[in-house]
PDB file of N, CA and C in Angstrom:
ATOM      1  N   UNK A   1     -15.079  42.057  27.483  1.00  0.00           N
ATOM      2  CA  UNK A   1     -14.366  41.163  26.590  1.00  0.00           C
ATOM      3  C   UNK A   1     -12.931  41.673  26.413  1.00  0.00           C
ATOM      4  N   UNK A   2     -11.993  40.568  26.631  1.00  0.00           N
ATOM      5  CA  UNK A   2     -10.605  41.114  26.423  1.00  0.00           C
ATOM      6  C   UNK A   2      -9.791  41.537  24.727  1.00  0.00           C
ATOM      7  N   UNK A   3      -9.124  42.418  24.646  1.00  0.00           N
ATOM      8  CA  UNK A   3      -8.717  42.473  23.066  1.00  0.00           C
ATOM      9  C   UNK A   3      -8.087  40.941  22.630  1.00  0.00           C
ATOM     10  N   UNK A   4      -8.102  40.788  21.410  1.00  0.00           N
ATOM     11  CA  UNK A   4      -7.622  39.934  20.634  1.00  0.00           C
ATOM     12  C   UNK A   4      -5.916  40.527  20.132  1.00  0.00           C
ATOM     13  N   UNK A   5      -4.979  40.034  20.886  1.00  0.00           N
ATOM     14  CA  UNK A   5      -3.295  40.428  20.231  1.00  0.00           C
ATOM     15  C   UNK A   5      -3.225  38.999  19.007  1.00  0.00           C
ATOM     16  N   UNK A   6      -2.843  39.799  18.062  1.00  0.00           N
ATOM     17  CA  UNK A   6      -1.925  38.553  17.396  1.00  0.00           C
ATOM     18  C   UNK A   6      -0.342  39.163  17.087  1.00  0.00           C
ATOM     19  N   UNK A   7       0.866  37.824  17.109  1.00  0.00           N
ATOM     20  CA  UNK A   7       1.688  38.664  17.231  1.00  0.00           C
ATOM     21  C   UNK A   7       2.303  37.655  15.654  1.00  0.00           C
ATOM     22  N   UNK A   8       2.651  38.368  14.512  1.00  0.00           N
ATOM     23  CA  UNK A   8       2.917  37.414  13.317  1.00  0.00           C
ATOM     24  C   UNK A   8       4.668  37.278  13.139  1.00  0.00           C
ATOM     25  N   UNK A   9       4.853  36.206  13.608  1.00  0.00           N
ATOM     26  CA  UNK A   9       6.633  36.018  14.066  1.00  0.00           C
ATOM     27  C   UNK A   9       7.014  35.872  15.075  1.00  0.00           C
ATOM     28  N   UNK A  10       7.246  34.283  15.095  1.00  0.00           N
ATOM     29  CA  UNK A  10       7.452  34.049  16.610  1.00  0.00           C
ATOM     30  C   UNK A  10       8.658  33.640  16.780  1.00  0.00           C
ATOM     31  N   UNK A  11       9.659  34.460  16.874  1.00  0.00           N
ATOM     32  CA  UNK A  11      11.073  34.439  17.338  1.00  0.00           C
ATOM     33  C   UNK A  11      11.250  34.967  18.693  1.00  0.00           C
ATOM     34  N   UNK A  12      12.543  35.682  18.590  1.00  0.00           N
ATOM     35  CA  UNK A  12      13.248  36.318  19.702  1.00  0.00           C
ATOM     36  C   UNK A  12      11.998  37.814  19.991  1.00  0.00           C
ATOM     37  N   UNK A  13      11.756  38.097  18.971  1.00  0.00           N
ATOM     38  CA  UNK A  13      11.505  39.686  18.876  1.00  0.00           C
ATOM     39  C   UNK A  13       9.532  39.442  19.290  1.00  0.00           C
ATOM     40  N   UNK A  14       8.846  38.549  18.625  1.00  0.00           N
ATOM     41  CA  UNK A  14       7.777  38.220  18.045  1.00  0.00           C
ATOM     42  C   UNK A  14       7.489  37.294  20.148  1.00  0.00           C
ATOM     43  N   UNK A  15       8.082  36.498  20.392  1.00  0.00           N
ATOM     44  CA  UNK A  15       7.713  36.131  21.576  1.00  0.00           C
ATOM     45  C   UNK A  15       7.950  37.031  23.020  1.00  0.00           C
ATOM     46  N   UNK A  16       8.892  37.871  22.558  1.00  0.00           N
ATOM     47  CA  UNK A  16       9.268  38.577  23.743  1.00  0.00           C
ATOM     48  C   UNK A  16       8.355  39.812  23.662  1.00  0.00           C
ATOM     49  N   UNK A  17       7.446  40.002  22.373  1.00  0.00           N
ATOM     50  CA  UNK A  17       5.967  40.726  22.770  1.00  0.00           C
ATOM     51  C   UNK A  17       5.233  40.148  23.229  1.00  0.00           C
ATOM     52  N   UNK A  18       5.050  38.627  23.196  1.00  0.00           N
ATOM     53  CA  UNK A  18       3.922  37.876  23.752  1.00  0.00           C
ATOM     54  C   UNK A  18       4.192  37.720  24.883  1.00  0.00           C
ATOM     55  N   UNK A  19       5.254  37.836  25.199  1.00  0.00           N
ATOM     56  CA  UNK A  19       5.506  37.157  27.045  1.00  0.00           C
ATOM     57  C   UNK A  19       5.157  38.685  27.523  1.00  0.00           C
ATOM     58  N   UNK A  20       5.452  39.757  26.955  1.00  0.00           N
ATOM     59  CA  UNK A  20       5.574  40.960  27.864  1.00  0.00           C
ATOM     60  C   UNK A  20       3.539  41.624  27.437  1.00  0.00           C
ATOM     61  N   UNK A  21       3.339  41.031  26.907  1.00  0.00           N
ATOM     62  CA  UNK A  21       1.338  41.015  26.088  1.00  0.00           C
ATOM     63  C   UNK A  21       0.815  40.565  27.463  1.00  0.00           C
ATOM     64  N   UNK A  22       1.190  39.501  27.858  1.00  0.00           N
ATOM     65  CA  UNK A  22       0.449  38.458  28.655  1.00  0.00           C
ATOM     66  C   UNK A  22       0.648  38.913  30.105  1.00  0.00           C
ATOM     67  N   UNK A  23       1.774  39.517  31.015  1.00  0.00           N
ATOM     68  CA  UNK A  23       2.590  39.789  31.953  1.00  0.00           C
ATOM     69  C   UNK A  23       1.583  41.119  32.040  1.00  0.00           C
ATOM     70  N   UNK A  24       1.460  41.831  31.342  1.00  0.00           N
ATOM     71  CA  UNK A  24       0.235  43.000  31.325  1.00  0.00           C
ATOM     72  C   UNK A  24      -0.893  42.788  31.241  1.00  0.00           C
ATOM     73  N   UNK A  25      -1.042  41.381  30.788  1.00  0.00           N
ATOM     74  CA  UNK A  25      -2.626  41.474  30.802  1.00  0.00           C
ATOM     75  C   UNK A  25      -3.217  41.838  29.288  1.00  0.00           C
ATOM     76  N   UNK A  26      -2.689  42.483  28.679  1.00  0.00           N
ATOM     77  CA  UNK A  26      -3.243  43.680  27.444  1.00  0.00           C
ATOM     78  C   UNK A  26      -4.295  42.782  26.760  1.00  0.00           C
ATOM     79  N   UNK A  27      -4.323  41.404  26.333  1.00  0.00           N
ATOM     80  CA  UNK A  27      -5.492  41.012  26.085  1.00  0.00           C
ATOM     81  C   UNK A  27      -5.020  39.384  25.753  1.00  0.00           C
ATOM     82  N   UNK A  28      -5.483  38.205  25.241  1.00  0.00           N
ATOM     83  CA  UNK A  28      -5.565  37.329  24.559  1.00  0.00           C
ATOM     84  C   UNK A  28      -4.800  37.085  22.967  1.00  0.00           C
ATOM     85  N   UNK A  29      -3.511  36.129  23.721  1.00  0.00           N
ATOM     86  CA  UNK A  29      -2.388  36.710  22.421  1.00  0.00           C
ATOM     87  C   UNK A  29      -2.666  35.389  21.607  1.00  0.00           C
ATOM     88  N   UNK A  30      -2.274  35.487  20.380  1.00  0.00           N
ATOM     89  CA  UNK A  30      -1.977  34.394  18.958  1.00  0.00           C
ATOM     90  C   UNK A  30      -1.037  34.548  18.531  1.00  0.00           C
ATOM     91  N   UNK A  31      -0.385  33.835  18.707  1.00  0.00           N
ATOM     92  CA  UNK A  31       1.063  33.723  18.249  1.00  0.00           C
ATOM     93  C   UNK A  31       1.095  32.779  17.104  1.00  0.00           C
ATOM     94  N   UNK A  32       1.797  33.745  15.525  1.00  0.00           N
ATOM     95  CA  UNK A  32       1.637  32.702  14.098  1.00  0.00           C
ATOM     96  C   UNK A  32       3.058  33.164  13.660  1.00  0.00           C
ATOM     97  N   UNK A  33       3.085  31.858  12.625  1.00  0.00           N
ATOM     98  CA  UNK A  33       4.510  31.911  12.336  1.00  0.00           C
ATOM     99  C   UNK A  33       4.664  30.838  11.471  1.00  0.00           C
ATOM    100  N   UNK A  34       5.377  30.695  10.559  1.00  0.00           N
ATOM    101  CA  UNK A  34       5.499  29.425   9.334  1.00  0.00           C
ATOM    102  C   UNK A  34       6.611  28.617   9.574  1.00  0.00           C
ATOM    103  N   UNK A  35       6.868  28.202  10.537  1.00  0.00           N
ATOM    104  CA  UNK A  35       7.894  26.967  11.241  1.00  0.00           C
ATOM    105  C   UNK A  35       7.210  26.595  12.071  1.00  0.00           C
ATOM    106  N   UNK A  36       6.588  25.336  11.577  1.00  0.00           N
ATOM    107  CA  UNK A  36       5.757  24.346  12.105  1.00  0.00           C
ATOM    108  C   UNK A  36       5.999  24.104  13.431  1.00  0.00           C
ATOM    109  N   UNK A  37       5.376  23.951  14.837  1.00  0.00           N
ATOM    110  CA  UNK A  37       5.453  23.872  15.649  1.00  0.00           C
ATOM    111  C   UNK A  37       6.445  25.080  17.154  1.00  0.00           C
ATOM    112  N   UNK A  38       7.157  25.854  16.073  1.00  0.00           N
ATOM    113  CA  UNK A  38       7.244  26.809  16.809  1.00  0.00           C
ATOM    114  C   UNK A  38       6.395  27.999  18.010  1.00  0.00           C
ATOM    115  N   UNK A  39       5.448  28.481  17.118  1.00  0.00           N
ATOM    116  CA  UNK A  39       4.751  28.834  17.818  1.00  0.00           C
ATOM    117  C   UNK A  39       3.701  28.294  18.696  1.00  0.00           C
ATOM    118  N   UNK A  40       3.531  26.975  18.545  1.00  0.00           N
ATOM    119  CA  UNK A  40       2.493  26.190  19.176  1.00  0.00           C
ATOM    120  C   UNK A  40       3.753  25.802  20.749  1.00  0.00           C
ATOM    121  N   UNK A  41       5.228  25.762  20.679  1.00  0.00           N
ATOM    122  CA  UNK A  41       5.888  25.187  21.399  1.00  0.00           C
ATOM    123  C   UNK A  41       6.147  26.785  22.431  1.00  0.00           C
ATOM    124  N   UNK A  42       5.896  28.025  21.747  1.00  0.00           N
ATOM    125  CA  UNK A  42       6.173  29.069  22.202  1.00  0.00           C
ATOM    126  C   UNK A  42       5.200  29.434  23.103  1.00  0.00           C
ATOM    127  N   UNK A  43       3.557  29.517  22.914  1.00  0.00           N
ATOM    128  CA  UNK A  43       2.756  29.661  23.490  1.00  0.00           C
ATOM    129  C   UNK A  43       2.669  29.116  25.082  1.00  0.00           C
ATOM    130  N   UNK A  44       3.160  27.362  24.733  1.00  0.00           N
ATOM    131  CA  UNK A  44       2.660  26.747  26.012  1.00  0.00           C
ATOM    132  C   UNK A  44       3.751  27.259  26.915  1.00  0.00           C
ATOM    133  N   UNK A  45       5.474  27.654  26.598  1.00  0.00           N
ATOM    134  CA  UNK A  45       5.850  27.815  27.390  1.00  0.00           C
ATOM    135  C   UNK A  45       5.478  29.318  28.310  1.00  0.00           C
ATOM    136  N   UNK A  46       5.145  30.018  27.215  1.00  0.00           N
ATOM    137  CA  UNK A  46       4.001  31.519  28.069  1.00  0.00           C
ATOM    138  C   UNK A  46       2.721  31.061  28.734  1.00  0.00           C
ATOM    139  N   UNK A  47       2.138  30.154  28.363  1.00  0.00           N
ATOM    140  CA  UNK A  47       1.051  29.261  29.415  1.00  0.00           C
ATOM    141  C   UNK A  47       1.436  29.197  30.434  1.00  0.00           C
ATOM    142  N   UNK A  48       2.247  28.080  30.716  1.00  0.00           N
ATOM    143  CA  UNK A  48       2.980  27.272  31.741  1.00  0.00           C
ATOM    144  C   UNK A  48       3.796  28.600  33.004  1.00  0.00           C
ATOM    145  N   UNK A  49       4.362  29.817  32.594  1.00  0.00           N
ATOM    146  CA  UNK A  49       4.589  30.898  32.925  1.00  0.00           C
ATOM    147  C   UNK A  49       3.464  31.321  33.515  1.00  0.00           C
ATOM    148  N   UNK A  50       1.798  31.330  32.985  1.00  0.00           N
ATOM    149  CA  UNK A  50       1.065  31.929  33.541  1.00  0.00           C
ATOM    150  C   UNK A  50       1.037  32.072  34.973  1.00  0.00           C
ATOM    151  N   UNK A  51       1.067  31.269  35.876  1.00  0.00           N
ATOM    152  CA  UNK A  51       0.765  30.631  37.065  1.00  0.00           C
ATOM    153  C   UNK A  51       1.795  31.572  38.168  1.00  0.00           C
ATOM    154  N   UNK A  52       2.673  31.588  37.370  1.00  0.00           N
ATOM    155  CA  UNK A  52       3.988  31.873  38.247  1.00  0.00           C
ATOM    156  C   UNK A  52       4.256  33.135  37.977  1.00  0.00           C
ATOM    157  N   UNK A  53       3.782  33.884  36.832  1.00  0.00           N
ATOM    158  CA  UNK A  53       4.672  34.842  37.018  1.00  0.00           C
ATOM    159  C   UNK A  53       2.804  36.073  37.159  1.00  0.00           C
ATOM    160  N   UNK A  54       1.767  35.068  36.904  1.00  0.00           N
ATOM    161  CA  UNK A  54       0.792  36.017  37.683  1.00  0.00           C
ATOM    162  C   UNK A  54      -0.223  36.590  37.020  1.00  0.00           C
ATOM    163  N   UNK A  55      -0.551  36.224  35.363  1.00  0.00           N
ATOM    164  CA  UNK A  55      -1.555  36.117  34.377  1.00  0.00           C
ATOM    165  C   UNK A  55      -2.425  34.979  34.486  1.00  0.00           C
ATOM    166  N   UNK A  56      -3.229  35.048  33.410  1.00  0.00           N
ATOM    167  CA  UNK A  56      -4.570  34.156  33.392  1.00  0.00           C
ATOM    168  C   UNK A  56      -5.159  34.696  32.099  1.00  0.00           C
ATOM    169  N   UNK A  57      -4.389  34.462  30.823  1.00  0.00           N
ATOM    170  CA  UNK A  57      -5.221  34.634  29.266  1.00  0.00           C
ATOM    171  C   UNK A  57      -5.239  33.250  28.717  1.00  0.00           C
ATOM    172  N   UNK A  58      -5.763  33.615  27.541  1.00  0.00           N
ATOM    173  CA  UNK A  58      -5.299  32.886  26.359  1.00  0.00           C
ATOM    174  C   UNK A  58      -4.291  32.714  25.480  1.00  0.00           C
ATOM    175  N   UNK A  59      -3.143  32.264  25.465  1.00  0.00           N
ATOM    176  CA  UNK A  59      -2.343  32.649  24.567  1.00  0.00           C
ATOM    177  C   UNK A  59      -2.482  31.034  23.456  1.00  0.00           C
ATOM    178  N   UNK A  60      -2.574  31.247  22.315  1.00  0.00           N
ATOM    179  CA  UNK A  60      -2.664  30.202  21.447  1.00  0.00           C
ATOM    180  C   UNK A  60      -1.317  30.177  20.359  1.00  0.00           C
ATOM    181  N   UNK A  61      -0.682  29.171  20.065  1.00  0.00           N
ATOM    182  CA  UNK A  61       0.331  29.219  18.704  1.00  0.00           C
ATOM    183  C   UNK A  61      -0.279  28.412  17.576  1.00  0.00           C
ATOM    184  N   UNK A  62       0.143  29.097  16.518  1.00  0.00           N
ATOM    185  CA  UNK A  62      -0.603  28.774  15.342  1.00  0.00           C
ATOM    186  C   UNK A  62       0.360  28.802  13.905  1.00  0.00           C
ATOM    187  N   UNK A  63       0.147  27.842  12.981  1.00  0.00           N
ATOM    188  CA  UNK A  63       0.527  28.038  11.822  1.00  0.00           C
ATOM    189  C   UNK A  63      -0.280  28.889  10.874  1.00  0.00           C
ATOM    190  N   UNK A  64      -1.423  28.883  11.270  1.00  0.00           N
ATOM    191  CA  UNK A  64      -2.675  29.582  10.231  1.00  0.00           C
ATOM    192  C   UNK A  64      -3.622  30.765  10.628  1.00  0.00           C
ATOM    193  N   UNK A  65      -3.115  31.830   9.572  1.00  0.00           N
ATOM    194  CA  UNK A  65      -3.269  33.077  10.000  1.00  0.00           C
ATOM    195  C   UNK A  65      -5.262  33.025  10.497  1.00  0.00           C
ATOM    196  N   UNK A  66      -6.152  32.025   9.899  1.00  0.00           N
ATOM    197  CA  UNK A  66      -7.351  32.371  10.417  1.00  0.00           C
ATOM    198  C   UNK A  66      -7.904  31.859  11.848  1.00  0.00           C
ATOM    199  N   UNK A  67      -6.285  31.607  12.603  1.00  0.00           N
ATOM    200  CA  UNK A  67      -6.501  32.006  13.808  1.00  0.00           C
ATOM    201  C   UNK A  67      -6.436  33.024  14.403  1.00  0.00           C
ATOM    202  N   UNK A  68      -5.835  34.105  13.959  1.00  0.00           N
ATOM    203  CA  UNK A  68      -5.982  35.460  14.091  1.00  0.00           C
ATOM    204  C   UNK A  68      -7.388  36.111  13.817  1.00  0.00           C
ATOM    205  N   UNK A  69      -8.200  36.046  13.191  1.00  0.00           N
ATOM    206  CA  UNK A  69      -9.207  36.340  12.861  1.00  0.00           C
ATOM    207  C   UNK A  69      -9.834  37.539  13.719  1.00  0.00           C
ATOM    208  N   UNK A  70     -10.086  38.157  13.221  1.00  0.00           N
ATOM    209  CA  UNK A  70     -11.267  39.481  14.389  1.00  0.00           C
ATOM    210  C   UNK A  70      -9.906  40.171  15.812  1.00  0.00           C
ATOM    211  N   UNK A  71      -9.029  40.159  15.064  1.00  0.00           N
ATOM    212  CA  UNK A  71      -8.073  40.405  16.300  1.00  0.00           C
ATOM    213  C   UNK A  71      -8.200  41.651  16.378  1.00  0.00           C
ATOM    214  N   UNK A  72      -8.001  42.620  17.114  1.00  0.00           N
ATOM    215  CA  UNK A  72      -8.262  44.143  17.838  1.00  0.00           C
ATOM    216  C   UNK A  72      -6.508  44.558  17.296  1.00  0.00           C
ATOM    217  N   UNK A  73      -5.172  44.332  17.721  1.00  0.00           N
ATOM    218  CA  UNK A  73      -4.326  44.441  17.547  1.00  0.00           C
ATOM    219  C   UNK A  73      -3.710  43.271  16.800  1.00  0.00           C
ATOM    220  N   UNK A  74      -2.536  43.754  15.860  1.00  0.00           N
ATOM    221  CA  UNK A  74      -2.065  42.933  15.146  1.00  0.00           C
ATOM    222  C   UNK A  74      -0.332  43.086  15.175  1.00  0.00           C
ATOM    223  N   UNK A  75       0.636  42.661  15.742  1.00  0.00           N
ATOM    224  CA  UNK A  75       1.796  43.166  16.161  1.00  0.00           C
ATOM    225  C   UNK A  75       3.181  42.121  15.270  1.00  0.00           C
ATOM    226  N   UNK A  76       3.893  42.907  14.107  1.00  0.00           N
ATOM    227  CA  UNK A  76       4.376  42.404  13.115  1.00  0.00           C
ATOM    228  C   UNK A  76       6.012  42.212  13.466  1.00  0.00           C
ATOM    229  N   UNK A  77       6.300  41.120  13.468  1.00  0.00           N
ATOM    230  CA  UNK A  77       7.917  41.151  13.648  1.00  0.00           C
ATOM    231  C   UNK A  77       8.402  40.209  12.946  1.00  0.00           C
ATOM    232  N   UNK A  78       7.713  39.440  11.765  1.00  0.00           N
ATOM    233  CA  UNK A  78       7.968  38.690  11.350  1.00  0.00           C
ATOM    234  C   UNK A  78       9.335  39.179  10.095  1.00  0.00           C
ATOM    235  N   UNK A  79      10.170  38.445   9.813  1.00  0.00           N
ATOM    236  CA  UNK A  79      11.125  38.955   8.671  1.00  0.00           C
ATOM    237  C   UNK A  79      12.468  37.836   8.866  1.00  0.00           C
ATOM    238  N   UNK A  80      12.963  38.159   8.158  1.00  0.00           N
ATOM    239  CA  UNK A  80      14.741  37.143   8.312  1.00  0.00           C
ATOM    240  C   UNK A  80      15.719  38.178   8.721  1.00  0.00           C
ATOM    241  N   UNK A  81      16.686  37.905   9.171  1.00  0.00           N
ATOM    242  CA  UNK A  81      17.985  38.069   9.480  1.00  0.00           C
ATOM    243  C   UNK A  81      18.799  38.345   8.395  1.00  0.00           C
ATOM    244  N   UNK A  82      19.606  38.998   8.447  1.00  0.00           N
ATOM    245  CA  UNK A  82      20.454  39.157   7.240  1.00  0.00           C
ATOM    246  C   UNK A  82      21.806  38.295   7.290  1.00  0.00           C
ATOM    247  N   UNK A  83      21.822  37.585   5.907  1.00  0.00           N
ATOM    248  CA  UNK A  83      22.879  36.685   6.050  1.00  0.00           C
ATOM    249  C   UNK A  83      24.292  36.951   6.044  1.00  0.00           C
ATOM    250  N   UNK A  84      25.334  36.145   6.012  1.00  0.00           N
ATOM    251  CA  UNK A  84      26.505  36.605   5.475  1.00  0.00           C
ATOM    252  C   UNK A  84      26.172  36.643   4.374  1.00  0.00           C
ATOM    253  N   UNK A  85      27.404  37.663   3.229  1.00  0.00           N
ATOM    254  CA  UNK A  85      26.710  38.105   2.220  1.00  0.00           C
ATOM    255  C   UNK A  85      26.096  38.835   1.680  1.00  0.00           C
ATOM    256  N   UNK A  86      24.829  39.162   2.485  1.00  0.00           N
ATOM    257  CA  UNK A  86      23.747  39.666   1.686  1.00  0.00           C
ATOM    258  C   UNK A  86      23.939  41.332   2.339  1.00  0.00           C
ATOM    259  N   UNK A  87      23.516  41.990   0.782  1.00  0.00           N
ATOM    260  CA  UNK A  87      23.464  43.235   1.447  1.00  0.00           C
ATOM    261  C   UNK A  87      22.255  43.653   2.300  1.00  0.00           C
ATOM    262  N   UNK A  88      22.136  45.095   2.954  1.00  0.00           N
ATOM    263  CA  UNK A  88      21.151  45.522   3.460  1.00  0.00           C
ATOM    264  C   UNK A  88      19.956  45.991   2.303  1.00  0.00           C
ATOM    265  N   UNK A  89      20.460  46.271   1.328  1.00  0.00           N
ATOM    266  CA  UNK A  89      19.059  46.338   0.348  1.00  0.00           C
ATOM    267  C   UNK A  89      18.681  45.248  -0.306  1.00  0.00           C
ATOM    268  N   UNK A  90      19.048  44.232  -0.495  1.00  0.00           N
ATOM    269  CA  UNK A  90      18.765  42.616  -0.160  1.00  0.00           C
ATOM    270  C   UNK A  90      17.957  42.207   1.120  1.00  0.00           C
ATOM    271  N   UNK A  91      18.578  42.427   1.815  1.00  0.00           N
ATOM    272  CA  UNK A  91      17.810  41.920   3.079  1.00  0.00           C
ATOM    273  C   UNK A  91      15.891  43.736   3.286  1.00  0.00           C
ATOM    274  N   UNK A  92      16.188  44.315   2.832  1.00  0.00           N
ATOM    275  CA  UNK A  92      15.397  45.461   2.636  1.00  0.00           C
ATOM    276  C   UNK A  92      14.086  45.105   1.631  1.00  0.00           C
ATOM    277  N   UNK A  93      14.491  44.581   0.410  1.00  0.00           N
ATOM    278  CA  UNK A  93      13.841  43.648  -0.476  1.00  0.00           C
ATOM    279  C   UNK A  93      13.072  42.445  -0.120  1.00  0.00           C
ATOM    280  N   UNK A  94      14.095  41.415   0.610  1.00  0.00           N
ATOM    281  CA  UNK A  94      13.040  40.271   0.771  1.00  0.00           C
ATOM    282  C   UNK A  94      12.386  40.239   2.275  1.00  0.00           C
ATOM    283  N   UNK A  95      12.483  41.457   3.116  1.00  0.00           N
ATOM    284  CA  UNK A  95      11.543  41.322   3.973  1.00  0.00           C
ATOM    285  C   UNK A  95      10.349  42.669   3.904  1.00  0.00           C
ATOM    286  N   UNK A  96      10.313  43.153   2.701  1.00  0.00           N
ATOM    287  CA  UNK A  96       9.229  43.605   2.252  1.00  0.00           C
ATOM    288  C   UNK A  96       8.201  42.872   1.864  1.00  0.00           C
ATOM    289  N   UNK A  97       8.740  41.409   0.835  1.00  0.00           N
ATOM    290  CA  UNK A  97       8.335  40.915   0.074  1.00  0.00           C
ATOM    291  C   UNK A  97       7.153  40.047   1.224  1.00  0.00           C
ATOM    292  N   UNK A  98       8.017  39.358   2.348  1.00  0.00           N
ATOM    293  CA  UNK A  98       7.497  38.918   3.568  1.00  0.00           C
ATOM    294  C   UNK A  98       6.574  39.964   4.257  1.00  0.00           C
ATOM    295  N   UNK A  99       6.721  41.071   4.470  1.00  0.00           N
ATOM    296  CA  UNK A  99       5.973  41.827   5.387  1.00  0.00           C
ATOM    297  C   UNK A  99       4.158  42.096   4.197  1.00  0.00           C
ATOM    298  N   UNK A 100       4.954  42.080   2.874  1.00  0.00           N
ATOM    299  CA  UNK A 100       3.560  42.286   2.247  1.00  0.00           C
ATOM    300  C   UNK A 100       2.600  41.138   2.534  1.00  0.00           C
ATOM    301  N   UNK A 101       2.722  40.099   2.101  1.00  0.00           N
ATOM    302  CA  UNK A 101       2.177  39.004   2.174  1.00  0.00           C
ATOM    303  C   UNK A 101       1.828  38.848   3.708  1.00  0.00           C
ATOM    304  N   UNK A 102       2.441  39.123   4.734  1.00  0.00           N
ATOM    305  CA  UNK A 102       1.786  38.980   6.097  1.00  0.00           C
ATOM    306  C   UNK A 102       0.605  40.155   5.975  1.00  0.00           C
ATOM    307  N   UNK A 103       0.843  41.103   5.455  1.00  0.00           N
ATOM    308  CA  UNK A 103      -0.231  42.180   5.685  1.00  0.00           C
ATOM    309  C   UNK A 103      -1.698  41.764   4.851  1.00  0.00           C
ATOM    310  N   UNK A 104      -1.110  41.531   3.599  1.00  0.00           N
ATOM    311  CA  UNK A 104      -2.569  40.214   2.915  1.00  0.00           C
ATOM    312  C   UNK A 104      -3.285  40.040   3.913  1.00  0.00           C
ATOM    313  N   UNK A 105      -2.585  39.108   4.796  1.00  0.00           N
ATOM    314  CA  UNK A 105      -3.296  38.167   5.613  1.00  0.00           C
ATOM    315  C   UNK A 105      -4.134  38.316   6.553  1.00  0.00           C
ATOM    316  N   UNK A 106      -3.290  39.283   7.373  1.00  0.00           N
ATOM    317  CA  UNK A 106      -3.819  40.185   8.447  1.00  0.00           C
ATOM    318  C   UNK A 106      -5.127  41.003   7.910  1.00  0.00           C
ATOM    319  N   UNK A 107      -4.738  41.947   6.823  1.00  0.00           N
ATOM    320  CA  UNK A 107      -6.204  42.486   6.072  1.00  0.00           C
ATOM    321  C   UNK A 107      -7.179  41.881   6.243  1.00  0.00           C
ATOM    322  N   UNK A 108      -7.070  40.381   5.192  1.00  0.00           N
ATOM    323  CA  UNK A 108      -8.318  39.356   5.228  1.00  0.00           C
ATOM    324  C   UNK A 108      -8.780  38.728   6.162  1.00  0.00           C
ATOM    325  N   UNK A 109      -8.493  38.475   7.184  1.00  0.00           N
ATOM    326  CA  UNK A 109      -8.736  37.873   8.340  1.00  0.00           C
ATOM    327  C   UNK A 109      -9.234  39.104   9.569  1.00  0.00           C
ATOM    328  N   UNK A 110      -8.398  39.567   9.574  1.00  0.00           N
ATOM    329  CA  UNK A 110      -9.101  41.260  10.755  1.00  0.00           C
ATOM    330  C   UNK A 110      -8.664  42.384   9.945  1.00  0.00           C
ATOM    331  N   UNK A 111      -9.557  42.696   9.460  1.00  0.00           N
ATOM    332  CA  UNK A 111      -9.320  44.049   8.421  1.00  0.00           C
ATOM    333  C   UNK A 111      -9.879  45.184   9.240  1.00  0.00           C
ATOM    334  N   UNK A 112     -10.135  45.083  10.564  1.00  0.00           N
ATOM    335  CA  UNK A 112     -10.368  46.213  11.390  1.00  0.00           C
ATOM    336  C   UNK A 112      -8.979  46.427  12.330  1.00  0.00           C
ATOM    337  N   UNK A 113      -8.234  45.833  12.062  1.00  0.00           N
ATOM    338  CA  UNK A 113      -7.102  45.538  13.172  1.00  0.00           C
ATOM    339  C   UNK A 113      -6.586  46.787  13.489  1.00  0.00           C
ATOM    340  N   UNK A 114      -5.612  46.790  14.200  1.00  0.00           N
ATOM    341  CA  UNK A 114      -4.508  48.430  14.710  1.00  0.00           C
ATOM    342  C   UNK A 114      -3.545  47.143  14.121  1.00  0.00           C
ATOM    343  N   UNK A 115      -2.474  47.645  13.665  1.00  0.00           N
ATOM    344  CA  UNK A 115      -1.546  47.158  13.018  1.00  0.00           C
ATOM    345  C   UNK A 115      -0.062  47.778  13.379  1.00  0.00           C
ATOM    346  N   UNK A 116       0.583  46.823  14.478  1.00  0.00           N
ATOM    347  CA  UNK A 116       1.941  47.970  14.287  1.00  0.00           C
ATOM    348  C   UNK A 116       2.621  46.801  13.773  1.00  0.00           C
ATOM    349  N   UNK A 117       3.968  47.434  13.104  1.00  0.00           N
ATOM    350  CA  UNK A 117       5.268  47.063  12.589  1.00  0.00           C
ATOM    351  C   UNK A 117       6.661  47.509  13.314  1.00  0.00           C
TER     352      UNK A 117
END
């Protein structure tokens, strides 16, 4: 049975683990993220990649973390950007606030997970 990756943040940082997840093989990725259709639009284009560049998983995008469920690895990049403006202990603050609440999630759903950040 292959591991379960979930990767929580599907941006620049958050997809370019999933494309390089899948390219290895390392296991069956989930890609979640709270901008609706992002990660569902991110996945297929790592699908559609499969063929060509020489994999054969699962990769799924998701709005809802209990698609992650029972995942083996759990790989965190989710957070914001820092704006104009804002300081770095501002931006230090509200992506704590974000990283806690992803970790909630992750807990309740695969509370056996490996967890990197």
């Amino acid at each position: 049975m292959r591991n379960k990756i979930s990767i929580v943040g599907a941006g620049f940082v958050g997809a370019t683990a999933a494309h390089w997840c899948a390219v290895k093989e390392l296991g069956d990725v989930v890609l979640v993220d709270i901008v609706e259709g992002m990660p569902q639009g991110k996945a297929l284009d790592l699908l559609e990649a499969g063929p060509v560049e020489g994999y054969d998983l699962k990769i799924t995008g998701t709005n809802d973390y209990a698609d992650t469920a029972n995942s083996d690895i759990v790989v965190i990049t989710a957070g914001l950007p820092r704006k104009p403006g804002m300081t770095r202990e501002d931006l230090v603050g509200t992506n704590a606030r974000i990283v806690g609440g992803v970790v909630e999630n992750v807990v309740k759903y695969s509370p056996n997970a490996i967890i990197i950040l």
